[in-house]
PDB file of N, CA and C in Angstrom:
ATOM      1  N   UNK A   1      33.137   4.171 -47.321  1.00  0.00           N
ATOM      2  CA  UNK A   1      32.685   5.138 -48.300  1.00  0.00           C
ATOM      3  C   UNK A   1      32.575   6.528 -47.673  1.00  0.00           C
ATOM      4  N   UNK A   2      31.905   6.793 -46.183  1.00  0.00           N
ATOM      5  CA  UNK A   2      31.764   7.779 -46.050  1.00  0.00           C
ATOM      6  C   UNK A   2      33.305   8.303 -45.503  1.00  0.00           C
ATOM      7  N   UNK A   3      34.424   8.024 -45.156  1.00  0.00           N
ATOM      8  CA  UNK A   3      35.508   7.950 -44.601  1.00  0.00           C
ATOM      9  C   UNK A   3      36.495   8.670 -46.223  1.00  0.00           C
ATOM     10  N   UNK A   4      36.095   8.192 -47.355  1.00  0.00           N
ATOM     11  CA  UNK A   4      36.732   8.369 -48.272  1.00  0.00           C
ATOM     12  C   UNK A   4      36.104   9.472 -48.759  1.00  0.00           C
ATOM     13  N   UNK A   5      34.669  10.486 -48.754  1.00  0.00           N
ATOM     14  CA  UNK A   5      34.559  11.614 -49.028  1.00  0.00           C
ATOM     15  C   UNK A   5      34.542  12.437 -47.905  1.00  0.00           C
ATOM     16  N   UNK A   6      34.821  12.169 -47.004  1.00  0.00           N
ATOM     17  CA  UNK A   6      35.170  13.493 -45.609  1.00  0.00           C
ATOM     18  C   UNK A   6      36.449  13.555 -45.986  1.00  0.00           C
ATOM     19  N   UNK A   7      37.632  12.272 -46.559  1.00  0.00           N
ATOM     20  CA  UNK A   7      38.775  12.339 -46.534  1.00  0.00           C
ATOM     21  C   UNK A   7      39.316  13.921 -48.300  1.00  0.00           C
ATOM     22  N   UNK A   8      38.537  13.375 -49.143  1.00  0.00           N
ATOM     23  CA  UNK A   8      37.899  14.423 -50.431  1.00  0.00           C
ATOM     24  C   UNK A   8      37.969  15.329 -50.451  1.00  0.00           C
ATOM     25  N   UNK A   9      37.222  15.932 -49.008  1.00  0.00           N
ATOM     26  CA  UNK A   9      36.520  17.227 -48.942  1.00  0.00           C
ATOM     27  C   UNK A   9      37.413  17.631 -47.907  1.00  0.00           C
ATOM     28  N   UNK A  10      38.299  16.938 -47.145  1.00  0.00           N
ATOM     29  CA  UNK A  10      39.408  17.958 -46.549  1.00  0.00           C
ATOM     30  C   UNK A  10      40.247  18.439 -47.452  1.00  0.00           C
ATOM     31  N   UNK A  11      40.530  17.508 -48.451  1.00  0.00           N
ATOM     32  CA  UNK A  11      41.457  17.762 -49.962  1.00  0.00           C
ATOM     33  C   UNK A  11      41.243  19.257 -50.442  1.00  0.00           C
ATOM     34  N   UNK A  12      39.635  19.302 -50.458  1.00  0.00           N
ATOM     35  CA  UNK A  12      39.220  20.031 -51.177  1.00  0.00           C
ATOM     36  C   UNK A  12      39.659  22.108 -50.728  1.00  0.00           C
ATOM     37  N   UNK A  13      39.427  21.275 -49.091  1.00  0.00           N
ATOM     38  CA  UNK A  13      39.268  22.483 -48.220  1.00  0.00           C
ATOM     39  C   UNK A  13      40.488  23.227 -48.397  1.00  0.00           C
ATOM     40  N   UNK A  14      41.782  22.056 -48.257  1.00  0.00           N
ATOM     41  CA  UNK A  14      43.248  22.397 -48.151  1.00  0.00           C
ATOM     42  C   UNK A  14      43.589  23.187 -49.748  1.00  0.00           C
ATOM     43  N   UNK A  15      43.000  22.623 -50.726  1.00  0.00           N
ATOM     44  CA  UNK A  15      43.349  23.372 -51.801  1.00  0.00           C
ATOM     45  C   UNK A  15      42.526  24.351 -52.275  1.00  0.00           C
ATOM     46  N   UNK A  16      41.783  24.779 -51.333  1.00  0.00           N
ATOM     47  CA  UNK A  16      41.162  26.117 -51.419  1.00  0.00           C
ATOM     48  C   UNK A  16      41.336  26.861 -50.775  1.00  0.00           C
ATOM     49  N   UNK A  17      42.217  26.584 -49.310  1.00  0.00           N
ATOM     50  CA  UNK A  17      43.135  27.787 -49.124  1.00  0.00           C
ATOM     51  C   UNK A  17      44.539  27.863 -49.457  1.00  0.00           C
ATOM     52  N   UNK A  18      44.966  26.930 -50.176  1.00  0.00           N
ATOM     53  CA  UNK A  18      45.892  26.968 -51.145  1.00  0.00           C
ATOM     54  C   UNK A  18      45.852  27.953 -52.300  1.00  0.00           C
ATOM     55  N   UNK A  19      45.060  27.757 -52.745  1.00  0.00           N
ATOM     56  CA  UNK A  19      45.223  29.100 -54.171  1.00  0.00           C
ATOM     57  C   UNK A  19      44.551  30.345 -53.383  1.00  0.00           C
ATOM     58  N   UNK A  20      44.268  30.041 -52.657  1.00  0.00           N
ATOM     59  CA  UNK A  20      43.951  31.819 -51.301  1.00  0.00           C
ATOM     60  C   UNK A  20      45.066  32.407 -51.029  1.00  0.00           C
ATOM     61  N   UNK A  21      45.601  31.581 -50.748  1.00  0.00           N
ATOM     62  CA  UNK A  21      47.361  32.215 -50.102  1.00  0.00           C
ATOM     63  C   UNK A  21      47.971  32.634 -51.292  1.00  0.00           C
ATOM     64  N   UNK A  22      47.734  31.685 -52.529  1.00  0.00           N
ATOM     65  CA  UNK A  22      48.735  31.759 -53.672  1.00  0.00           C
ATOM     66  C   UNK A  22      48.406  33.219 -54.529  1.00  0.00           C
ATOM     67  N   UNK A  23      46.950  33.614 -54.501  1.00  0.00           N
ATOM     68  CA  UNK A  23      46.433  34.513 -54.796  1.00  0.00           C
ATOM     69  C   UNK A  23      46.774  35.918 -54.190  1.00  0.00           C
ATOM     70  N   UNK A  24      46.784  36.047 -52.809  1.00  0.00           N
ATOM     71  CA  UNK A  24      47.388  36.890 -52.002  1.00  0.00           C
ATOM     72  C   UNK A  24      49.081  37.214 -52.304  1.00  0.00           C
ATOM     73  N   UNK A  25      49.761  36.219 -52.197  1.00  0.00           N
ATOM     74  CA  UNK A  25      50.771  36.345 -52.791  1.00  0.00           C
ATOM     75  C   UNK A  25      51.830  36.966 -53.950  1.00  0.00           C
ATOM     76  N   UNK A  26      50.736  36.400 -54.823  1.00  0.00           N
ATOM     77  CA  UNK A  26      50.413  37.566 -56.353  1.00  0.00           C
ATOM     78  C   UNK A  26      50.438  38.712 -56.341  1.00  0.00           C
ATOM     79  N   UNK A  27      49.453  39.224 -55.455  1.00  0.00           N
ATOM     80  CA  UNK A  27      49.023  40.183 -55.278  1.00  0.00           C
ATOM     81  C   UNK A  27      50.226  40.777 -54.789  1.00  0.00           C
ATOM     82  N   UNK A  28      50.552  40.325 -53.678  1.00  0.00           N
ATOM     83  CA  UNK A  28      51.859  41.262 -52.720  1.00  0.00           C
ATOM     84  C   UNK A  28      52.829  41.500 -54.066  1.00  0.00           C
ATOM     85  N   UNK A  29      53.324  40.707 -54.527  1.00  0.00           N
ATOM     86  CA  UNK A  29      54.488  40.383 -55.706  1.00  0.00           C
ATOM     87  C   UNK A  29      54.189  41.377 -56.861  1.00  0.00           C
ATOM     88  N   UNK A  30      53.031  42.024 -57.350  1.00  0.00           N
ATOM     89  CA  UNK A  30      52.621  42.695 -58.583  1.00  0.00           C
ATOM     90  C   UNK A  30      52.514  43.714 -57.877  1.00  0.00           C
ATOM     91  N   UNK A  31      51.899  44.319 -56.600  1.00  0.00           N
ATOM     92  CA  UNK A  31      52.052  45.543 -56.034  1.00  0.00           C
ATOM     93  C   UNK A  31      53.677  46.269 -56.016  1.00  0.00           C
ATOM     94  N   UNK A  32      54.508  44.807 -55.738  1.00  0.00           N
ATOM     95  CA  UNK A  32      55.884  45.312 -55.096  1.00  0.00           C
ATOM     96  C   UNK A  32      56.251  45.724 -56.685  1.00  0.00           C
ATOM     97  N   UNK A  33      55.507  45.161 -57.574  1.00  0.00           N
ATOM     98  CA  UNK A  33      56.959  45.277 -58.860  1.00  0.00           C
ATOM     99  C   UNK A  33      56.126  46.496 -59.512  1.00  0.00           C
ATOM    100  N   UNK A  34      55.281  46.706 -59.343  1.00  0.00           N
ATOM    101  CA  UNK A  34      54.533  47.689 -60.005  1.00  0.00           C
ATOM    102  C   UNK A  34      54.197  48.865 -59.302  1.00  0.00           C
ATOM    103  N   UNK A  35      55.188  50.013 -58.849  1.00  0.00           N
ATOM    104  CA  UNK A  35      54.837  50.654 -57.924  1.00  0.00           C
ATOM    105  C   UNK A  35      55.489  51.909 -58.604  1.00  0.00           C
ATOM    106  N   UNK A  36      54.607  52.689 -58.080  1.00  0.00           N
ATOM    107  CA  UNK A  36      55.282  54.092 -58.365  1.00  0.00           C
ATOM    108  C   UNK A  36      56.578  54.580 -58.058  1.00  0.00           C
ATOM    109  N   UNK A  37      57.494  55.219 -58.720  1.00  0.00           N
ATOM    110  CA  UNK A  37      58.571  55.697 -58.175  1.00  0.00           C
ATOM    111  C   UNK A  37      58.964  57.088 -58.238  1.00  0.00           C
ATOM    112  N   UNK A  38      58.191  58.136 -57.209  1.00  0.00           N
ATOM    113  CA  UNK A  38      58.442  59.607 -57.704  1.00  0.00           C
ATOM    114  C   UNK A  38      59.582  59.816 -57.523  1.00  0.00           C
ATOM    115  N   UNK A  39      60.466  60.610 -58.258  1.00  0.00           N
ATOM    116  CA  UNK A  39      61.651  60.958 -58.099  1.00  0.00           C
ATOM    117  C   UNK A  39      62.104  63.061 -58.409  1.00  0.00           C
ATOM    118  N   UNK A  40      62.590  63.622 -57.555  1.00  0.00           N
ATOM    119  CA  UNK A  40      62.622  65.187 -58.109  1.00  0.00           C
ATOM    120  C   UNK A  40      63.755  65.301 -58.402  1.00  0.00           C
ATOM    121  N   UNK A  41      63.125  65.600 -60.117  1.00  0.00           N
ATOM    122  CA  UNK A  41      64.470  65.805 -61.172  1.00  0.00           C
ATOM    123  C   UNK A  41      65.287  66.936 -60.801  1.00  0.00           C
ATOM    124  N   UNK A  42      64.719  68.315 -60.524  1.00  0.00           N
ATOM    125  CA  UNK A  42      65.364  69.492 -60.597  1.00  0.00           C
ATOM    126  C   UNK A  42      64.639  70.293 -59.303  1.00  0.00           C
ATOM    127  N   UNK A  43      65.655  71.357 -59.277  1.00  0.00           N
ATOM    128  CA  UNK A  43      64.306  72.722 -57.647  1.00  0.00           C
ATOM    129  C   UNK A  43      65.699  73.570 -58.854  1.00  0.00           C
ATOM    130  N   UNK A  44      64.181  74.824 -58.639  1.00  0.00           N
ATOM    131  CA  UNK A  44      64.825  76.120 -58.645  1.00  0.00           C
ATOM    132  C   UNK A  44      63.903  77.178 -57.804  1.00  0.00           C
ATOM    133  N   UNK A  45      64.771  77.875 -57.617  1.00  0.00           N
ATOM    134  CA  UNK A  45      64.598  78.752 -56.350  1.00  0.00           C
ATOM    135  C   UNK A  45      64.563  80.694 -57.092  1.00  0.00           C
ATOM    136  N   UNK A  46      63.948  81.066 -56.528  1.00  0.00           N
ATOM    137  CA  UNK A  46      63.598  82.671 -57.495  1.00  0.00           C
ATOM    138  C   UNK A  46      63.190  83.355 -56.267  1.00  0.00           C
ATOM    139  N   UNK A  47      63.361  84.278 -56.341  1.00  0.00           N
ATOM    140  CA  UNK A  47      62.611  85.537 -55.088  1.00  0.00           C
ATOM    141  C   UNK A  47      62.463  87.023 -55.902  1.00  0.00           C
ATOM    142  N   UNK A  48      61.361  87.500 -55.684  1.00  0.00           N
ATOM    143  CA  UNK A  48      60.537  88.781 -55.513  1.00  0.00           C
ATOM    144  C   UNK A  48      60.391  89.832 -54.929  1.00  0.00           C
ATOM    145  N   UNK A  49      60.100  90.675 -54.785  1.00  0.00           N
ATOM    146  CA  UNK A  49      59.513  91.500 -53.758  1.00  0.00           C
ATOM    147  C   UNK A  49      57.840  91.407 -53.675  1.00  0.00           C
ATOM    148  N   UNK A  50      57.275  91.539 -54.905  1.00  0.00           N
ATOM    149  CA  UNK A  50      56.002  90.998 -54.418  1.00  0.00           C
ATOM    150  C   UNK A  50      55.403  89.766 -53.780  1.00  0.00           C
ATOM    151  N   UNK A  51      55.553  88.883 -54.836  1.00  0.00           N
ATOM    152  CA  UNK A  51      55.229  87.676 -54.759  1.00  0.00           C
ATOM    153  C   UNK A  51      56.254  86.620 -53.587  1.00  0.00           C
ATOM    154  N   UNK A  52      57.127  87.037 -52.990  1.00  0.00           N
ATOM    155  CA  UNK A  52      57.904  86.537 -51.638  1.00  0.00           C
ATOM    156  C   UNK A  52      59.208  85.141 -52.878  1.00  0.00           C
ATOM    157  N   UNK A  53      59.379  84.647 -51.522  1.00  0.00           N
ATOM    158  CA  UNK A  53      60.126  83.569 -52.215  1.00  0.00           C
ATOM    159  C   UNK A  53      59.292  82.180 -52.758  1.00  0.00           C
ATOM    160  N   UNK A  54      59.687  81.789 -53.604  1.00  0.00           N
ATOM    161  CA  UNK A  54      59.294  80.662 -54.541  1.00  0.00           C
ATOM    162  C   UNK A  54      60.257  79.796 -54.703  1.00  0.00           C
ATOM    163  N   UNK A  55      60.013  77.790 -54.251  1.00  0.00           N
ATOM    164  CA  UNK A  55      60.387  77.174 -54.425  1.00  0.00           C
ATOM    165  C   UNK A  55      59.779  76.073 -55.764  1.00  0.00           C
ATOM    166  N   UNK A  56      60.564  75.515 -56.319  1.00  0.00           N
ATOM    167  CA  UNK A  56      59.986  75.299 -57.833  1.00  0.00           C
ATOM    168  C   UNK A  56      60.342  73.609 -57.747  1.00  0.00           C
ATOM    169  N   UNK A  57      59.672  72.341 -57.746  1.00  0.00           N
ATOM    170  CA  UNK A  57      60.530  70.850 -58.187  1.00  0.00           C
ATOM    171  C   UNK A  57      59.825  70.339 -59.457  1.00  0.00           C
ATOM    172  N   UNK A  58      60.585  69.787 -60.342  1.00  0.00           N
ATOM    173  CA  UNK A  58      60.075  68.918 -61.075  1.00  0.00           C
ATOM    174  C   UNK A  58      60.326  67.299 -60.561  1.00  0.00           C
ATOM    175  N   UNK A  59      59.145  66.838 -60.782  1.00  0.00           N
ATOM    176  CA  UNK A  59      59.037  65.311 -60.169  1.00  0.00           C
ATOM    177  C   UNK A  59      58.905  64.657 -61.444  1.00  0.00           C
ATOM    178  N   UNK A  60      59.330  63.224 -61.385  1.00  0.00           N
ATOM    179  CA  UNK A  60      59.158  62.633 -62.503  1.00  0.00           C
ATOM    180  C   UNK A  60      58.625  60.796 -61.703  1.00  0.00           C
ATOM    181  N   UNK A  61      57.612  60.422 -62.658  1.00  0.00           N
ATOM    182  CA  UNK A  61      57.336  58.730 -61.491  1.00  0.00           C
ATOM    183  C   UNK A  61      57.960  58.355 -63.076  1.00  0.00           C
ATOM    184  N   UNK A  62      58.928  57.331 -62.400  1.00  0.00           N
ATOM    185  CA  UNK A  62      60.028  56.529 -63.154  1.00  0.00           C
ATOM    186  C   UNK A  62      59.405  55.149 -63.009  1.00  0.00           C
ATOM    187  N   UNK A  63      58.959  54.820 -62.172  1.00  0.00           N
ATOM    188  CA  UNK A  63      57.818  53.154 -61.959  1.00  0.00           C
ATOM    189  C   UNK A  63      56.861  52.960 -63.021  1.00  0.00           C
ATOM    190  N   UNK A  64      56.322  51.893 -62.762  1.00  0.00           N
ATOM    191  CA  UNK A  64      55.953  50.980 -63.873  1.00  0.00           C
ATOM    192  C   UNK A  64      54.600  51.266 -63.002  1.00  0.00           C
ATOM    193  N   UNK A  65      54.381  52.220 -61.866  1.00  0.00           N
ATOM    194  CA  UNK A  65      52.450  52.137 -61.871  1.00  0.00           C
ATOM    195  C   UNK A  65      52.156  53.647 -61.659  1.00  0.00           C
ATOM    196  N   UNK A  66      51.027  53.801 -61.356  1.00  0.00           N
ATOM    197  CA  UNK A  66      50.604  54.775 -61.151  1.00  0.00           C
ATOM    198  C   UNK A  66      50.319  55.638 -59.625  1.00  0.00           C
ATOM    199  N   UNK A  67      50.833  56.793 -59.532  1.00  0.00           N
ATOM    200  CA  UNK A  67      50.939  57.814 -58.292  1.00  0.00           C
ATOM    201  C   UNK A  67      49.763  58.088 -58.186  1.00  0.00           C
ATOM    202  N   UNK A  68      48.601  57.840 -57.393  1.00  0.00           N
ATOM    203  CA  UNK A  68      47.348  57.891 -57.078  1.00  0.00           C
ATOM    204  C   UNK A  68      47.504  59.459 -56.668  1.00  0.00           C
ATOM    205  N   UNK A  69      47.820  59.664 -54.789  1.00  0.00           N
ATOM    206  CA  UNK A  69      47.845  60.963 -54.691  1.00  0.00           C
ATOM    207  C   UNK A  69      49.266  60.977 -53.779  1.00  0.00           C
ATOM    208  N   UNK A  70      50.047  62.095 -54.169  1.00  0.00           N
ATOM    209  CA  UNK A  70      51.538  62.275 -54.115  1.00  0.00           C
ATOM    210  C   UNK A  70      51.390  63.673 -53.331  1.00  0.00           C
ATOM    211  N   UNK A  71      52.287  63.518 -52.166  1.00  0.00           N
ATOM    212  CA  UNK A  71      52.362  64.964 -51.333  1.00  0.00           C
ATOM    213  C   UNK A  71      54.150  65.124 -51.833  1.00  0.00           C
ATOM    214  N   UNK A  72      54.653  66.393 -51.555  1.00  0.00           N
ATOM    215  CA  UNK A  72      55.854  66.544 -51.561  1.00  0.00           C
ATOM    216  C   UNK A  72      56.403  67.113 -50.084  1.00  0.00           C
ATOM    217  N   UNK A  73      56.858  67.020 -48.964  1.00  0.00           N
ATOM    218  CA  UNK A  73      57.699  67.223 -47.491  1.00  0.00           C
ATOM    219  C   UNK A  73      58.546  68.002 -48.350  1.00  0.00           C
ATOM    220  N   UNK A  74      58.543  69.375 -47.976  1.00  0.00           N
ATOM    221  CA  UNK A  74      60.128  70.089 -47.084  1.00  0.00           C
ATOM    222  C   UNK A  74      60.144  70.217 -46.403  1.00  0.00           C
ATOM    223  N   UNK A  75      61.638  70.477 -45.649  1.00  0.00           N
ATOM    224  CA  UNK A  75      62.094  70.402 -44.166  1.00  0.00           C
ATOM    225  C   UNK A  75      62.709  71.818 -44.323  1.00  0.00           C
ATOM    226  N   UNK A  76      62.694  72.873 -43.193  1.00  0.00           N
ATOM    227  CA  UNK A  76      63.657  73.227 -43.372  1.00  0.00           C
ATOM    228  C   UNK A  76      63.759  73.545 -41.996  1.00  0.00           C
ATOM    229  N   UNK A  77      65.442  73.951 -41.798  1.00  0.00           N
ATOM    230  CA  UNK A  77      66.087  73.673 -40.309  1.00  0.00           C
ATOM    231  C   UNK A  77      67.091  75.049 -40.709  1.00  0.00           C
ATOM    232  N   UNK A  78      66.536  75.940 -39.411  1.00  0.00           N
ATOM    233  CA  UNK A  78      66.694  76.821 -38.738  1.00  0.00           C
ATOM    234  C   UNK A  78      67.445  76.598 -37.437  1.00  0.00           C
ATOM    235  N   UNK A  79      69.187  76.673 -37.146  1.00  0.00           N
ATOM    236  CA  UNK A  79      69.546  76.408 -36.124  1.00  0.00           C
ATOM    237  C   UNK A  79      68.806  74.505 -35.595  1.00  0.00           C
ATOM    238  N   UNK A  80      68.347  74.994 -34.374  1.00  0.00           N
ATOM    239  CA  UNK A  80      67.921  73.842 -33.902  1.00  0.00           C
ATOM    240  C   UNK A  80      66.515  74.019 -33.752  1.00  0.00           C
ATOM    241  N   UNK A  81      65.374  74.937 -34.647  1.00  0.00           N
ATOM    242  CA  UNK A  81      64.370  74.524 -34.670  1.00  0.00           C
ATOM    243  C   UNK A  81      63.691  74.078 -36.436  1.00  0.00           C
ATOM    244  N   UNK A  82      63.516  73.663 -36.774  1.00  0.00           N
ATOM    245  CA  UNK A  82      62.606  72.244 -38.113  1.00  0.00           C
ATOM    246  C   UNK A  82      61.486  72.993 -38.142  1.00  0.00           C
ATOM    247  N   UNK A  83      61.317  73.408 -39.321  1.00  0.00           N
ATOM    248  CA  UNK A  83      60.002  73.950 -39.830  1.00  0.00           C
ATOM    249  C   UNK A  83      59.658  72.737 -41.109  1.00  0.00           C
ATOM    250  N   UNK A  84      58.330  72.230 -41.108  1.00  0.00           N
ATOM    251  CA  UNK A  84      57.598  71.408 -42.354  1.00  0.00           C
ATOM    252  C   UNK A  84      56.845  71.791 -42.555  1.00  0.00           C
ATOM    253  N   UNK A  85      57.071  71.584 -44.401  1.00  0.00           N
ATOM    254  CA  UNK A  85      55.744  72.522 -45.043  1.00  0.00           C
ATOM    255  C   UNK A  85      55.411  71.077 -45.742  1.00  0.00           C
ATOM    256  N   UNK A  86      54.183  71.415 -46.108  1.00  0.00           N
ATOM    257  CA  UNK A  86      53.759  70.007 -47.208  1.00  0.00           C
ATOM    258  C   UNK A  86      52.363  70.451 -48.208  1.00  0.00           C
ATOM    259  N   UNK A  87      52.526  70.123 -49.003  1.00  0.00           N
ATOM    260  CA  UNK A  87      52.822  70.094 -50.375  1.00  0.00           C
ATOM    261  C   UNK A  87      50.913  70.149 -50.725  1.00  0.00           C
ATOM    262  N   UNK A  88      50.453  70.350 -51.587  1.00  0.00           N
ATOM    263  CA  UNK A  88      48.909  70.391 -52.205  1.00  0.00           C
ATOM    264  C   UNK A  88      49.266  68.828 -52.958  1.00  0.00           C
ATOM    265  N   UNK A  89      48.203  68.511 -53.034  1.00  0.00           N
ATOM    266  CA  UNK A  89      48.182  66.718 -53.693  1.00  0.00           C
ATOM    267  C   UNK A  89      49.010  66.949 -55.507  1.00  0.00           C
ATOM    268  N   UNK A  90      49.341  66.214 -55.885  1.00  0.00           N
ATOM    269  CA  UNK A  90      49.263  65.664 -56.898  1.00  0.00           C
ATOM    270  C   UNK A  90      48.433  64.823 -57.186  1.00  0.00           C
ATOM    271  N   UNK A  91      47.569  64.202 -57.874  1.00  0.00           N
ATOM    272  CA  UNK A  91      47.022  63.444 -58.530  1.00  0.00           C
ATOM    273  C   UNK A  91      46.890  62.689 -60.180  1.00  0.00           C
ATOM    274  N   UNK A  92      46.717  61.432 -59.455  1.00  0.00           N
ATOM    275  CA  UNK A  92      47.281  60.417 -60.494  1.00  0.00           C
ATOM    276  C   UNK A  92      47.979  61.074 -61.696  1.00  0.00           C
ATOM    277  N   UNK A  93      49.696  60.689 -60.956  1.00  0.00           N
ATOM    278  CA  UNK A  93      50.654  60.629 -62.275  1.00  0.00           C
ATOM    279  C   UNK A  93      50.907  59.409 -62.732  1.00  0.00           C
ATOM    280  N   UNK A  94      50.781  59.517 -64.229  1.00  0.00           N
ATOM    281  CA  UNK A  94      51.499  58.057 -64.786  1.00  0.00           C
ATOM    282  C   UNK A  94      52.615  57.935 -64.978  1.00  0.00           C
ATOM    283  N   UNK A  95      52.874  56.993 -65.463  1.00  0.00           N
ATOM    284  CA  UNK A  95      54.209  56.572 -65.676  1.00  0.00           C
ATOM    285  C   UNK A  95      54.727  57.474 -66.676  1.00  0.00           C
ATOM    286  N   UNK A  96      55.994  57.782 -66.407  1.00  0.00           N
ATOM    287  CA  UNK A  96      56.992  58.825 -66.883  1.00  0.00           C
ATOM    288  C   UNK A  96      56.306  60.064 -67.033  1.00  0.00           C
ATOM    289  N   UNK A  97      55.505  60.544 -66.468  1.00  0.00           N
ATOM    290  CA  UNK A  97      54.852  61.747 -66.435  1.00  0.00           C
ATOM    291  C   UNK A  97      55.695  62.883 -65.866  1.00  0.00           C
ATOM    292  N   UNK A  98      55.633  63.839 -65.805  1.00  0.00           N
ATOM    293  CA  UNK A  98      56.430  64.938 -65.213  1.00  0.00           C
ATOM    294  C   UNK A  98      55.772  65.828 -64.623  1.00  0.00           C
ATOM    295  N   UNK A  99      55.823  65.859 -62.916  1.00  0.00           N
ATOM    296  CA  UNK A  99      54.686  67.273 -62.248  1.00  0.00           C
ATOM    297  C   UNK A  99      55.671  68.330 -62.101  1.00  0.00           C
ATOM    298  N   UNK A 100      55.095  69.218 -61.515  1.00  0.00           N
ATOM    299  CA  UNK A 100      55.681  70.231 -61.032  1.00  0.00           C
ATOM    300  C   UNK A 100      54.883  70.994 -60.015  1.00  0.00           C
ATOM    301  N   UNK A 101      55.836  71.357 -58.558  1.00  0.00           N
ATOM    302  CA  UNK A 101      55.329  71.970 -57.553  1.00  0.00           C
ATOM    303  C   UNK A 101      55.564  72.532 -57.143  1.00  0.00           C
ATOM    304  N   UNK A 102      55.041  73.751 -56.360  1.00  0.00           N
ATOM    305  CA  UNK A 102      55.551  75.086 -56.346  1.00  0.00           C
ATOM    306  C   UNK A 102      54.926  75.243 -54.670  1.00  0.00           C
ATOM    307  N   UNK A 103      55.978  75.797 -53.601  1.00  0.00           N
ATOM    308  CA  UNK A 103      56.012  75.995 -52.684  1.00  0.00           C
ATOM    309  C   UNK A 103      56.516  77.884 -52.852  1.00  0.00           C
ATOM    310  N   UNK A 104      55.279  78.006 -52.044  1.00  0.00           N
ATOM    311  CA  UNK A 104      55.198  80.066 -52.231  1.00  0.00           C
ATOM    312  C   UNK A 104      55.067  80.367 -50.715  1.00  0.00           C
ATOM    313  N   UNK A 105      56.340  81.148 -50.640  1.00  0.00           N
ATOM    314  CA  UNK A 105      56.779  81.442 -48.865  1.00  0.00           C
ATOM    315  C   UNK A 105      56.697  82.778 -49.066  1.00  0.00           C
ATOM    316  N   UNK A 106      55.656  83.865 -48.465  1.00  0.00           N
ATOM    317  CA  UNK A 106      55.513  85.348 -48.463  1.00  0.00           C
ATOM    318  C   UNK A 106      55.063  85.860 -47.044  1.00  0.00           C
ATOM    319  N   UNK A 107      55.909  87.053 -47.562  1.00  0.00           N
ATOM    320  CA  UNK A 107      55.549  87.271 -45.848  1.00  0.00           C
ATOM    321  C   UNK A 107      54.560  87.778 -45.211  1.00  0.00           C
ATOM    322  N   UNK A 108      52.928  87.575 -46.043  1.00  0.00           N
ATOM    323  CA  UNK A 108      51.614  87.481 -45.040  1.00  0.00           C
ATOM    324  C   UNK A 108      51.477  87.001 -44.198  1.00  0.00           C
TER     325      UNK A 108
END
């Protein structure tokens, strides 16, 4: 008798980290399919004399979740030295939403 509920309660143990794993799993699988996808539809580019040069993108999240907080990277390459600028947050875009970000290069 006692042989047949230690034997029970390993059962028990094994299928409780069974739906642990299976649960985790889920999880990985609904993150992967449900993920944001920013994408930049368009850049336009304008220059001033006051206001310096202005870079312009429209972003669009094409995914099925939501963009919590979204930076945008430019690069730009000068010969052989790389200048990076990066971007003020976006915050939470939804789905098919449309941002827009504006990178302002002046010569202060």
């Amino acid at each position: 008798m006692l042989l047949v509920s230690f034997l029970d309660g390993i059962k028990n143990f094994g299928l409780v980290i069974l739906s642990l794993c299976t649960v985790l799993y889920a999880r990985k699988t609904y993150l992967a399919t449900n993920t944001p996808r920013i994408i930049v539809k368009s850049t336009k580019y304008s220059s001033t004399r006051d206001k310096g040069d202005t870079l312009v993108f429209h972003m669009n999240n094409f995914g099925k979740g939501i963009a919590v907080k979204t930076y945008l990277i430019l690069e730009s390459k000068d010969g052989s030295e790389v200048t990076n600028y990066l971007s003020k947050p976006e915050v939470t875009i939804e789905t098919d939403e449309e941002r827009e970000i504006r990178f302002n290069f002046s010569e202060n």
